[in-house]
N, C-alpha and C. Protein backbone atom coordinates (compact mmCIF):
# COMPACT_ATOMS: atom_id res chain seq x y z
N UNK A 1 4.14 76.64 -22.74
CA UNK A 1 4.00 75.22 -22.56
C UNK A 1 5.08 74.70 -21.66
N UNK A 2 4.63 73.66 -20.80
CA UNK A 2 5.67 72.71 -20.07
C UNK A 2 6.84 71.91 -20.36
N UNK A 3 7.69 71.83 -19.98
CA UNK A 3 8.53 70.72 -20.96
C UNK A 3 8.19 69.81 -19.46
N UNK A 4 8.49 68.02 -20.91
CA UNK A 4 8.15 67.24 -20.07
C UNK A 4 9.26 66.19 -20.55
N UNK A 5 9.39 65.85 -19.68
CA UNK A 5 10.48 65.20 -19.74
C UNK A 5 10.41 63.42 -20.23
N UNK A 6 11.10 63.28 -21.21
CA UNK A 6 10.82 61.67 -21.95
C UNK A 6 11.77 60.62 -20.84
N UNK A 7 10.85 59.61 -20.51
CA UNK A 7 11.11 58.55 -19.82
C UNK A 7 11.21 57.84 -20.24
N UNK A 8 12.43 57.34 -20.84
CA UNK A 8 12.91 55.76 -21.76
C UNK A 8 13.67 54.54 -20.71
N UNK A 9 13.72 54.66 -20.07
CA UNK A 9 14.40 53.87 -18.99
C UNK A 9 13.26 52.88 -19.24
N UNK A 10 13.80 51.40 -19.71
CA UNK A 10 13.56 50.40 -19.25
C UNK A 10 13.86 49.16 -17.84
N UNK A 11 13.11 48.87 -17.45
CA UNK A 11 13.75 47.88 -16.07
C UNK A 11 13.92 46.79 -16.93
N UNK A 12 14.65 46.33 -16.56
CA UNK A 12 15.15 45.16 -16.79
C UNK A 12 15.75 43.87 -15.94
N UNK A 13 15.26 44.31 -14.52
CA UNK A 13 15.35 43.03 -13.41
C UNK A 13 14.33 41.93 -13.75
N UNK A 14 14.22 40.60 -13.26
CA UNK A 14 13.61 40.15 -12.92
C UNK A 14 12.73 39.70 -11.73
N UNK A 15 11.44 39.91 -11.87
CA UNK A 15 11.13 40.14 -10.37
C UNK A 15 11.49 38.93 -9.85
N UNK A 16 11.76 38.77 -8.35
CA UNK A 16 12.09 37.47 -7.78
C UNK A 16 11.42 37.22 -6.50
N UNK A 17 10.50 38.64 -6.20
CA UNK A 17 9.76 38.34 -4.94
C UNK A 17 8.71 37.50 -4.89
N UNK A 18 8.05 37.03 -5.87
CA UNK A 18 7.19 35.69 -5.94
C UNK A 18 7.56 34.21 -6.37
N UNK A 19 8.62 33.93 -6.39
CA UNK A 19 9.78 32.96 -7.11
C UNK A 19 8.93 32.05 -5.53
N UNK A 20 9.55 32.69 -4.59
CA UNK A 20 9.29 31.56 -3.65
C UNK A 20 7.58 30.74 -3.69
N UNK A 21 7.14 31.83 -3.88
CA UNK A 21 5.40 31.61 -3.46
C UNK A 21 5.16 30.16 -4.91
N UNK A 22 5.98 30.90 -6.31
CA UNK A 22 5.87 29.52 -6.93
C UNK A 22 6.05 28.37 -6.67
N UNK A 23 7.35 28.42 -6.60
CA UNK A 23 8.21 27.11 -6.33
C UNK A 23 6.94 26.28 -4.91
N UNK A 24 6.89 27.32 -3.68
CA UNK A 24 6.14 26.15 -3.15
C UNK A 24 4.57 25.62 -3.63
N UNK A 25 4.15 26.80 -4.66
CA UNK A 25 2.89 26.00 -5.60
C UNK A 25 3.35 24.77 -6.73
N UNK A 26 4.38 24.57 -7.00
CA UNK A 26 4.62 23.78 -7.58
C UNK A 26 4.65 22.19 -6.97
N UNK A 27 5.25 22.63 -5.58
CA UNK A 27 5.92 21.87 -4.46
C UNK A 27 4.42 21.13 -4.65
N UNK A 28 3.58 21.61 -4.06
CA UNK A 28 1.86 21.09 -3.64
C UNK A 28 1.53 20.20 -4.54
N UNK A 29 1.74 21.45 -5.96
CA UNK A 29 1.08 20.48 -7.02
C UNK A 29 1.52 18.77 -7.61
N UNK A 30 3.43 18.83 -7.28
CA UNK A 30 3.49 17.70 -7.43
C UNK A 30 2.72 16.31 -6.50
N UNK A 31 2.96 17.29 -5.12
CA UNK A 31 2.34 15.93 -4.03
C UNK A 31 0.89 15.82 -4.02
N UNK A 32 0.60 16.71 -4.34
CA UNK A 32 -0.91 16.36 -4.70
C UNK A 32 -1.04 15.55 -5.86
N UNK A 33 -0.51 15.39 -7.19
CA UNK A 33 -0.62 14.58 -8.60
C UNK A 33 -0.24 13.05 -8.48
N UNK A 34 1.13 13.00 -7.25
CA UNK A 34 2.04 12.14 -7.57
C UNK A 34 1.42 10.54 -6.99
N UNK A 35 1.43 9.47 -7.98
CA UNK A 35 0.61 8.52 -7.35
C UNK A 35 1.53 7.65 -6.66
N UNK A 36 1.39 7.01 -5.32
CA UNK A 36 2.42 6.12 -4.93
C UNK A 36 1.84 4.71 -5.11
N UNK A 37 2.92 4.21 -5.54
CA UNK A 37 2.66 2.34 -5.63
C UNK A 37 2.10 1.48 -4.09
N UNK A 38 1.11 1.44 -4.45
CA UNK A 38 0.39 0.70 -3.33
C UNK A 38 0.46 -1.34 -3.05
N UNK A 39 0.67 -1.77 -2.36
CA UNK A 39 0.88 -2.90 -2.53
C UNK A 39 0.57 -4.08 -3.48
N UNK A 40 0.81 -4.58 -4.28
CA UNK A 40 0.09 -5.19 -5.23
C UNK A 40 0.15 -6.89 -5.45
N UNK A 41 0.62 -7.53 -4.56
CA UNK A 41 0.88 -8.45 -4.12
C UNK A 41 0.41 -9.73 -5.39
N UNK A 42 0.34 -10.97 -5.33
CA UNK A 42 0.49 -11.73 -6.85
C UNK A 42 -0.89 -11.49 -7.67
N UNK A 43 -0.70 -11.91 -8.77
CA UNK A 43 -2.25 -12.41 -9.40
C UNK A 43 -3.15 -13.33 -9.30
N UNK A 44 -4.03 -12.83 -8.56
CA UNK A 44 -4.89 -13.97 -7.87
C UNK A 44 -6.58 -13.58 -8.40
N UNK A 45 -7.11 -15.00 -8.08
CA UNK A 45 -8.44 -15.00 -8.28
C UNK A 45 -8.91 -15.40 -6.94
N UNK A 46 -9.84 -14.10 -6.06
CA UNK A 46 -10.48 -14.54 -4.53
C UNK A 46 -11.83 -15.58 -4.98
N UNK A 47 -11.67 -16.33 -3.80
CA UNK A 47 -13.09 -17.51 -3.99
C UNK A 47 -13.84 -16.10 -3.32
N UNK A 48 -15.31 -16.75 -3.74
CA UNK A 48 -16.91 -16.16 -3.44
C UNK A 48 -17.08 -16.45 -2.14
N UNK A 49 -17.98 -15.39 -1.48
CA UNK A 49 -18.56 -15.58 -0.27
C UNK A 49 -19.99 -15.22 -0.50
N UNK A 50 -20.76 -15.47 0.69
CA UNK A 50 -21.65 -15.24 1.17
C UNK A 50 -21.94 -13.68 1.30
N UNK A 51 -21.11 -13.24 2.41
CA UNK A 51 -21.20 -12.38 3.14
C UNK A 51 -19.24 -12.28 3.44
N UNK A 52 -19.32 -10.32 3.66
CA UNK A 52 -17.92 -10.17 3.71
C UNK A 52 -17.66 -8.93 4.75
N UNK A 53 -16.87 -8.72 5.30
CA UNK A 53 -16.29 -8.03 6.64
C UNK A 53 -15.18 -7.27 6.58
N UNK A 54 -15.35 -5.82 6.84
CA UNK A 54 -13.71 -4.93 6.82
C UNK A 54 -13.37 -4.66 7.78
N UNK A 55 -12.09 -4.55 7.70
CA UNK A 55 -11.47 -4.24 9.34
C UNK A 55 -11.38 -3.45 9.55
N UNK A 56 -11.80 -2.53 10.44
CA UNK A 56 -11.54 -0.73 10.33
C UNK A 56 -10.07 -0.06 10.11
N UNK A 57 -9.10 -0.43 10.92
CA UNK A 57 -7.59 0.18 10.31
C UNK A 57 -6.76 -1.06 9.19
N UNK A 58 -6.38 -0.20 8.48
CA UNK A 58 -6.00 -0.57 7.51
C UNK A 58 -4.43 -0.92 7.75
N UNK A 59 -4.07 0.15 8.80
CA UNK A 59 -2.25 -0.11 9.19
C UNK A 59 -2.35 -1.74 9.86
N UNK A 60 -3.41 -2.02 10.38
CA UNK A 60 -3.08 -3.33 11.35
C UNK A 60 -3.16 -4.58 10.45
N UNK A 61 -3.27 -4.66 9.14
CA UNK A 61 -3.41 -5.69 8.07
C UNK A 61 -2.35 -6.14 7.86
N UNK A 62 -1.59 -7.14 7.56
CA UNK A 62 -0.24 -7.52 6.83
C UNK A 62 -0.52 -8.84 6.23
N UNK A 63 -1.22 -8.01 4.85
CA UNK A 63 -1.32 -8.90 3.84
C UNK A 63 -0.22 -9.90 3.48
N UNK A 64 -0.91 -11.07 3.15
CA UNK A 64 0.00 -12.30 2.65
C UNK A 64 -0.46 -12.82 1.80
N UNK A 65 0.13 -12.81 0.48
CA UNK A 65 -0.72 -13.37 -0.88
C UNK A 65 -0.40 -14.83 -1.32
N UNK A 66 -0.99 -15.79 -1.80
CA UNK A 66 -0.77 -16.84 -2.42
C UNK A 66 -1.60 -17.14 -3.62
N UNK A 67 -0.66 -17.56 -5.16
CA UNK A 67 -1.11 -17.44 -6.24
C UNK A 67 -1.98 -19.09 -6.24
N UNK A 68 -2.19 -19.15 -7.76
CA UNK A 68 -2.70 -20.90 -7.71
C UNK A 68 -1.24 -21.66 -7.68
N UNK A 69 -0.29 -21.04 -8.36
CA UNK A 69 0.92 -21.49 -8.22
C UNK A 69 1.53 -22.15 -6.79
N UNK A 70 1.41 -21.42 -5.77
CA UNK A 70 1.33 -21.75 -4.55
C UNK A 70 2.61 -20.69 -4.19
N UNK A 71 3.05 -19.88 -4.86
CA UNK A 71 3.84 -18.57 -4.46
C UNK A 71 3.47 -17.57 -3.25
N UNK A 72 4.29 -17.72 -2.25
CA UNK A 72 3.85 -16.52 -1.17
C UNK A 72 4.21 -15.41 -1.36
N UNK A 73 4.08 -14.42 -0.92
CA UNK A 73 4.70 -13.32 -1.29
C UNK A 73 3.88 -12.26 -0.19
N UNK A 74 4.92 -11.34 0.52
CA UNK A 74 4.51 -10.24 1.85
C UNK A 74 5.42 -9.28 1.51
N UNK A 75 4.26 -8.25 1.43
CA UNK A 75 5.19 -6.73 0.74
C UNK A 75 5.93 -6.57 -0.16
N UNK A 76 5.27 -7.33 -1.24
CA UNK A 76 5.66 -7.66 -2.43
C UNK A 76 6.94 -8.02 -2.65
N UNK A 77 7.16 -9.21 -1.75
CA UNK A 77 8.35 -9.95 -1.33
C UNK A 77 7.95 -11.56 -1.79
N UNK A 78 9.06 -12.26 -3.04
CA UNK A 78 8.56 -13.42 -2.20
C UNK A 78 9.30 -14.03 -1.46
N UNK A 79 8.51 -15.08 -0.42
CA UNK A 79 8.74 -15.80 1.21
C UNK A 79 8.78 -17.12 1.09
N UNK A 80 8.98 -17.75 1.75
CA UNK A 80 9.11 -19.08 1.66
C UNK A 80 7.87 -18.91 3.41
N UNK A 81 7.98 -19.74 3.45
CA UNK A 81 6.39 -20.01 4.95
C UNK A 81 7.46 -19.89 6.21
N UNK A 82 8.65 -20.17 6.54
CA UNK A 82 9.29 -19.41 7.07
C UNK A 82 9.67 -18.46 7.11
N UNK A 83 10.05 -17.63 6.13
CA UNK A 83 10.49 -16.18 6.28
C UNK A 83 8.94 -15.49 6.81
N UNK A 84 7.85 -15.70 5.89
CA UNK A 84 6.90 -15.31 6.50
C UNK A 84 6.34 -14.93 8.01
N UNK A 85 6.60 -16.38 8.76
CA UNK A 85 6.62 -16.38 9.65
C UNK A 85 7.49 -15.61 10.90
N UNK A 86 8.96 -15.14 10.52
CA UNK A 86 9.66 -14.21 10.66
C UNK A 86 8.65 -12.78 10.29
N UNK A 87 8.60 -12.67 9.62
CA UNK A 87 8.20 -11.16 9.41
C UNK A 87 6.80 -11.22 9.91
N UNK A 88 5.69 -12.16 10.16
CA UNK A 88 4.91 -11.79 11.23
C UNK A 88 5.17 -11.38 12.20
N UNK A 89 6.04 -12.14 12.57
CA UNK A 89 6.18 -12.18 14.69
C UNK A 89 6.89 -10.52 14.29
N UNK A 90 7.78 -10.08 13.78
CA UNK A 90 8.79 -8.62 14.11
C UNK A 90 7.64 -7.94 14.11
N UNK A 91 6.27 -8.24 13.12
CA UNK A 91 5.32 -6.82 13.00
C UNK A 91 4.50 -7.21 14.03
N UNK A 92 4.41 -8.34 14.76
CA UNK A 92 3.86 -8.81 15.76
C UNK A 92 4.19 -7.67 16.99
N UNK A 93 5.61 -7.59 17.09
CA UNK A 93 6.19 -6.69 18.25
C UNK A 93 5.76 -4.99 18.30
N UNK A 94 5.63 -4.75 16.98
CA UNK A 94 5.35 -3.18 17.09
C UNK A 94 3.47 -3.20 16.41
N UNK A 95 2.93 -4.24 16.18
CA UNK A 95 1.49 -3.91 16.47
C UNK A 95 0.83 -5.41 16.66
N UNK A 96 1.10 -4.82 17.95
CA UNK A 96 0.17 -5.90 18.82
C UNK A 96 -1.10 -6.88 17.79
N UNK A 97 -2.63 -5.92 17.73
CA UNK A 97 -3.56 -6.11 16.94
C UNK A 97 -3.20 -6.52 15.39
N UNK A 98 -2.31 -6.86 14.84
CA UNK A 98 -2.36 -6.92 13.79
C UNK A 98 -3.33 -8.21 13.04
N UNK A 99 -3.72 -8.16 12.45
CA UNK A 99 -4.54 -9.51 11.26
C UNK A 99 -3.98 -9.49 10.16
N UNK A 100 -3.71 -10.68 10.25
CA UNK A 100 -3.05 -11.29 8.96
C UNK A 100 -4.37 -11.60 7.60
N UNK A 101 -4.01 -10.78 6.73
CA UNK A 101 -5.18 -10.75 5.71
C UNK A 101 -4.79 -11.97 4.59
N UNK A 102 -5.04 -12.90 4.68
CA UNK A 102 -4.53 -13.86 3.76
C UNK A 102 -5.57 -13.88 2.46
N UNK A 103 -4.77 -14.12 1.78
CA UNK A 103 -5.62 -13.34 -0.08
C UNK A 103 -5.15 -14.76 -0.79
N UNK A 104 -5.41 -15.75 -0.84
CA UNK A 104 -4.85 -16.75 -1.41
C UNK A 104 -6.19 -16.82 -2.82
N UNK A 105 -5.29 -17.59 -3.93
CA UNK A 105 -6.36 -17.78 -4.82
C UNK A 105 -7.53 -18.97 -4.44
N UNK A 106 -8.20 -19.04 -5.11
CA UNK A 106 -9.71 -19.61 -5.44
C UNK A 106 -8.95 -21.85 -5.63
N UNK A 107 -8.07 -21.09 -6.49
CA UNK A 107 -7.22 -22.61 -6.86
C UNK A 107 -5.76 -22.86 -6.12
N UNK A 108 -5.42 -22.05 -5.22
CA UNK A 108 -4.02 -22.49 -4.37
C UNK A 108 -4.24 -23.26 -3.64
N UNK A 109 -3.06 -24.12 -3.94
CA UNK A 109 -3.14 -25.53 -2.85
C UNK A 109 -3.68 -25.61 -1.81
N UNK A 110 -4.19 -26.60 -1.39
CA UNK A 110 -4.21 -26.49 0.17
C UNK A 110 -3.49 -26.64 0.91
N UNK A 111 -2.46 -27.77 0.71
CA UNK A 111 -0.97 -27.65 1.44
C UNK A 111 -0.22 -26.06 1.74
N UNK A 112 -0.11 -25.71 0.81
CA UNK A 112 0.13 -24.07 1.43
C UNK A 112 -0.44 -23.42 2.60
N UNK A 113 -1.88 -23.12 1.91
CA UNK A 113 -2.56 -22.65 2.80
C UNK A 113 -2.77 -22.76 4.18
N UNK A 114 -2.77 -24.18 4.75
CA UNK A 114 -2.42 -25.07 5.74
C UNK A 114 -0.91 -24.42 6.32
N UNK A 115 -0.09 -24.56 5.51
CA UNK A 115 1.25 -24.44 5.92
C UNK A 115 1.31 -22.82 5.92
N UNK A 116 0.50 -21.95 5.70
CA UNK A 116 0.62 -20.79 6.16
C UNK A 116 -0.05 -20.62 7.14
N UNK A 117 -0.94 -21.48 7.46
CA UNK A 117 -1.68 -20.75 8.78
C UNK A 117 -0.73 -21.62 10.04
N UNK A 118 -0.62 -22.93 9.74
CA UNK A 118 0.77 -23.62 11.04
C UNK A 118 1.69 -22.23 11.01
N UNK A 119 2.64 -21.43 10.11
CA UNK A 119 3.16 -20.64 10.65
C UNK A 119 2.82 -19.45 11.21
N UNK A 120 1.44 -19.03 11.16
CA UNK A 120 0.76 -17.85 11.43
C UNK A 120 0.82 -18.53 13.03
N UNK A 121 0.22 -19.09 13.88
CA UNK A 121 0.27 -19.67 14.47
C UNK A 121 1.81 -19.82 15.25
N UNK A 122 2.96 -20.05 14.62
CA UNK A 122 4.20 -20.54 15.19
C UNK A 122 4.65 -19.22 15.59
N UNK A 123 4.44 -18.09 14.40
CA UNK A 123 4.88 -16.59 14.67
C UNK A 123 3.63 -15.35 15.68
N UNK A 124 2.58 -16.43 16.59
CA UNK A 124 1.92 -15.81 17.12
C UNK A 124 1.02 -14.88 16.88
N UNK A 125 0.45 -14.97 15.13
CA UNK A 125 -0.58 -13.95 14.59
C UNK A 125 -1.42 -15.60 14.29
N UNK A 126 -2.07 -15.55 15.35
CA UNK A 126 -3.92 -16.05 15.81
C UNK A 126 -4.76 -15.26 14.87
N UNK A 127 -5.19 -14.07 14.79
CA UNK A 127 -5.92 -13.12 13.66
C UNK A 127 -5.62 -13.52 12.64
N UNK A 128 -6.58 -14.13 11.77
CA UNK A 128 -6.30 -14.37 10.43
C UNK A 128 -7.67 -14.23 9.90
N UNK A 129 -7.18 -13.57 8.84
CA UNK A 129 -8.95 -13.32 7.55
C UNK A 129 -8.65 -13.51 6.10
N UNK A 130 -9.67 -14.19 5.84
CA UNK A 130 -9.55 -14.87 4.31
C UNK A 130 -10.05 -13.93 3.80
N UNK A 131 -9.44 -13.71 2.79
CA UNK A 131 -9.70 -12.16 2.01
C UNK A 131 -11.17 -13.61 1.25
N UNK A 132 -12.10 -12.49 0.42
CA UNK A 132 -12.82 -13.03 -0.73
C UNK A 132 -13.66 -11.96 -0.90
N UNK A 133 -14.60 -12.09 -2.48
CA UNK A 133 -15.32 -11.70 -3.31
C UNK A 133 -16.51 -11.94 -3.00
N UNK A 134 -17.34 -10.53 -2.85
CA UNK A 134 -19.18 -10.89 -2.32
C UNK A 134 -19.70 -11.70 -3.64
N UNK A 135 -20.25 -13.02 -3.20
CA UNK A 135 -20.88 -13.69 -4.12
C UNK A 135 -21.90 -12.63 -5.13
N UNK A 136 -21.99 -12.21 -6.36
CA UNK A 136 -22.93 -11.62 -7.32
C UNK A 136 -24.34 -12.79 -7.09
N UNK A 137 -25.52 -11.87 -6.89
CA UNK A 137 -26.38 -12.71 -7.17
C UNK A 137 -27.78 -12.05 -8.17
């Protein structure tokens, strides 16, 4: 008979040549899960329309919200109708096309409203769209 020889040697490394391949599956999985805070500008109720219209790019929008309160607020900032008007015209400079998406409530003043479009106007954003809700019928 053969002698055979007993193999007790345990390894005891840890493998580390797939460490990387994890780590960047992990990497994915967070940016794929991770939700980012999207603009959320005040609590408002849009008046009804008729009929309603989207703008194809979404970068050229610079929403401006007004509550019933008569609170402005841009990039979830609030503005007074001057500062506003400031921060049109700067986004004015780096996109030309921009439209001012105005989202005002159903019940915000009209004095506001008015006084946001005089500054839309003073800060050279002419483009303006009244956000609203397709009438249910």
């Amino acid at each position: 008979m053969g002698s055979f020889k007993r193999r007790t040697k345990v390894d005891t490394s840890i493998p580390s040549c797939s460490l990387a391949d994890m780590a960047f599956l992990l990497l994915i999985f967070f940016m794929v899960t991770t939700a980012f805070k999207t603009e959320e500008g005040l609590k408002i109720v849009l008046p009804q329309a008729e009929m309603t219209k989207k703008i194809q790019k979404k970068q050229d929008i610079q929403h401006v919200w007004v509550n019933r309160a008569g609170a402005i607020s841009v990039n979830d900032l609030p503005v007074s109708p001057y500062q506003m008007a400031q921060i049109l015209n700067k986004r004015l400079q780096t996109t030309p096309a921009m439209v001012v998406g105005l989202r005002a409530d159903s019940n915000a003043p009209y004095n506001v409203v008015n006084e946001i479009l005089e500054n839309c106007r003073i800060a050279g954003a002419y483009r303006v769209q009244f956000a609203t809700q397709k009438r249910k019928q």
